[in-house]
C-alpha atoms as a PDB file:
ATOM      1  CA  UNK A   1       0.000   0.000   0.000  1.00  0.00           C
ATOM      2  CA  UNK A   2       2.985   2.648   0.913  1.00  0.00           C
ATOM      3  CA  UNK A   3       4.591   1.563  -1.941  1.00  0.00           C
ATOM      4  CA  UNK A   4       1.309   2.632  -4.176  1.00  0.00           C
ATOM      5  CA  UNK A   5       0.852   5.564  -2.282  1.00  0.00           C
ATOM      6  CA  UNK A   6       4.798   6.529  -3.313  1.00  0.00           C
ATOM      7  CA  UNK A   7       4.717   5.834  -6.791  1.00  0.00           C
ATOM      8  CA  UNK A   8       1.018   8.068  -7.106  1.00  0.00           C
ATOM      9  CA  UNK A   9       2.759  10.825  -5.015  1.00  0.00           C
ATOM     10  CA  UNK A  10       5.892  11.075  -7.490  1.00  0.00           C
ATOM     11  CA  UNK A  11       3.623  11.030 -10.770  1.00  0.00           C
ATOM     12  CA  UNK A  12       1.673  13.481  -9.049  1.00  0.00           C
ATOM     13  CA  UNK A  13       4.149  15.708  -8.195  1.00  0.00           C
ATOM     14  CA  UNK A  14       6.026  15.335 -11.541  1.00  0.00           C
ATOM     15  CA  UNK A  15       3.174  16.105 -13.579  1.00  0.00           C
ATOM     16  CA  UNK A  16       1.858  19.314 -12.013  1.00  0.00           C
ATOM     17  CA  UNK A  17       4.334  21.733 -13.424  1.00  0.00           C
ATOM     18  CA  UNK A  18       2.828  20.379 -16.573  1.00  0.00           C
ATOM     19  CA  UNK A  19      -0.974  20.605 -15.387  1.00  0.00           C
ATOM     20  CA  UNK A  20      -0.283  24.435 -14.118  1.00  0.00           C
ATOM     21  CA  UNK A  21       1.621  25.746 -16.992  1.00  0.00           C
ATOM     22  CA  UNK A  22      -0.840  24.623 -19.632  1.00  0.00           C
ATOM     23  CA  UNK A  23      -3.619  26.870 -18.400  1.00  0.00           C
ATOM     24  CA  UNK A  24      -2.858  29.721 -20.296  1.00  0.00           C
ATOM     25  CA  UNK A  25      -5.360  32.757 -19.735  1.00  0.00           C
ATOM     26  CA  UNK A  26      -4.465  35.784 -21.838  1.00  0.00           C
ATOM     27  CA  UNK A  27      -4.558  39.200 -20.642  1.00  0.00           C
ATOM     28  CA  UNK A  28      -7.386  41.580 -21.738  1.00  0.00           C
ATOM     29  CA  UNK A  29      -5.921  44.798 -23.634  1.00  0.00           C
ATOM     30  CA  UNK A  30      -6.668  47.850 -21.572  1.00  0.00           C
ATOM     31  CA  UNK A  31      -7.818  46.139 -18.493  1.00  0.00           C
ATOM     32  CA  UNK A  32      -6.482  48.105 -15.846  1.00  0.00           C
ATOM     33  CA  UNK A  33      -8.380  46.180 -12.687  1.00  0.00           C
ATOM     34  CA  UNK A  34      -7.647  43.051 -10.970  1.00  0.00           C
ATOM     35  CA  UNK A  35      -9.774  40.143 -12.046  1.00  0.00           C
ATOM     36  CA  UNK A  36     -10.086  36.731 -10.152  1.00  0.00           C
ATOM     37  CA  UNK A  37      -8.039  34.613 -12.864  1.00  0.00           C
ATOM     38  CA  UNK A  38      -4.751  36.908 -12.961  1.00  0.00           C
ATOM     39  CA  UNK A  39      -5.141  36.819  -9.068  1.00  0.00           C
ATOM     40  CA  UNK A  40      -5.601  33.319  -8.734  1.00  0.00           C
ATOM     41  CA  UNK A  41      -2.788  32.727 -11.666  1.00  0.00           C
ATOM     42  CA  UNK A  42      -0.152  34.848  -9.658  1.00  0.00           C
ATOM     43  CA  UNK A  43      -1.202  33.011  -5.750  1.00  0.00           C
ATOM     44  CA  UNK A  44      -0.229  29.399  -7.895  1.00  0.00           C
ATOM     45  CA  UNK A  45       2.645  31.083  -9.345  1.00  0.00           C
ATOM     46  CA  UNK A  46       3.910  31.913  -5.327  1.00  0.00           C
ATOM     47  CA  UNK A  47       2.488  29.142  -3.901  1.00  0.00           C
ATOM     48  CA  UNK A  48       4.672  26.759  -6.340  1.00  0.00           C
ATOM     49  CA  UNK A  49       7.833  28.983  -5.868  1.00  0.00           C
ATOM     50  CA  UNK A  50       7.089  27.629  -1.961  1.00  0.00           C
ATOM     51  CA  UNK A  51       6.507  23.993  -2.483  1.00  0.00           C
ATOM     52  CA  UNK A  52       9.192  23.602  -5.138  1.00  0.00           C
ATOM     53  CA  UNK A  53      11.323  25.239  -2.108  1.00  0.00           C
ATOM     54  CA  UNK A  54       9.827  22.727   0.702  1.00  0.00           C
ATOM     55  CA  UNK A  55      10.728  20.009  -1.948  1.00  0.00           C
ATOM     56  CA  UNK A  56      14.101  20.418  -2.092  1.00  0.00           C
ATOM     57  CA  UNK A  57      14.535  21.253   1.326  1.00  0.00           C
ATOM     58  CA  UNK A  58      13.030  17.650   2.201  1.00  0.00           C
ATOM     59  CA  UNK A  59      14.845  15.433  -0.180  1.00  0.00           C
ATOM     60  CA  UNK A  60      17.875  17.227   1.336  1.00  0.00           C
ATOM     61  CA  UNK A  61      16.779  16.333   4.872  1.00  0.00           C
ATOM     62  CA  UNK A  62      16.251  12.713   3.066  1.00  0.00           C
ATOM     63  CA  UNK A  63      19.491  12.043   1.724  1.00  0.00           C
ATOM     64  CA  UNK A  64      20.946  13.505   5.137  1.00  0.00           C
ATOM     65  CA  UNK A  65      19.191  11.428   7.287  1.00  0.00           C
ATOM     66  CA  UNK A  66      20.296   7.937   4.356  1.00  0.00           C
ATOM     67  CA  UNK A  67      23.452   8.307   4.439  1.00  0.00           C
ATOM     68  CA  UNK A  68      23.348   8.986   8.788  1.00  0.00           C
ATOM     69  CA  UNK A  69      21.870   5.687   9.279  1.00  0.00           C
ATOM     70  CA  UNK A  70      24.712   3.802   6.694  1.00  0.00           C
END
């Protein structure tokens, strides 16, 4: 079941640069006002600049702790 629940997790998190960047919603000429998509575009653009960052951070923290225990 972990092993499952590995391989799904990788896919998953290997695919969803690909599932975020093909959304492409263009911009309206002369619209000066926020509107919900740009917002919500820009929050996934931080919010992946975060989790890419806790990502690498963790498989550091993995490969620390691997080669403590050997």
């Amino acid at each position: 079941m972990n092993k499952k629940l590995i391989i799904f997790s990788t896919i998953t998190l290997l695919l969803l640069p690909l599932v975020i960047f093909a959304i492409i919603i263009p911009a309206q000429p002369g619209q000066g006002a926020i509107n919900i998509l740009s917002l919500i575009n820009n929050l996934l653009q931080v919010l992946w600049w975060i989790f890419l960052g806790i990502i690498v951070a963790m498989s550091i923290w993995a490969g620390i702790l691997v080669v403590k225990i050997n």
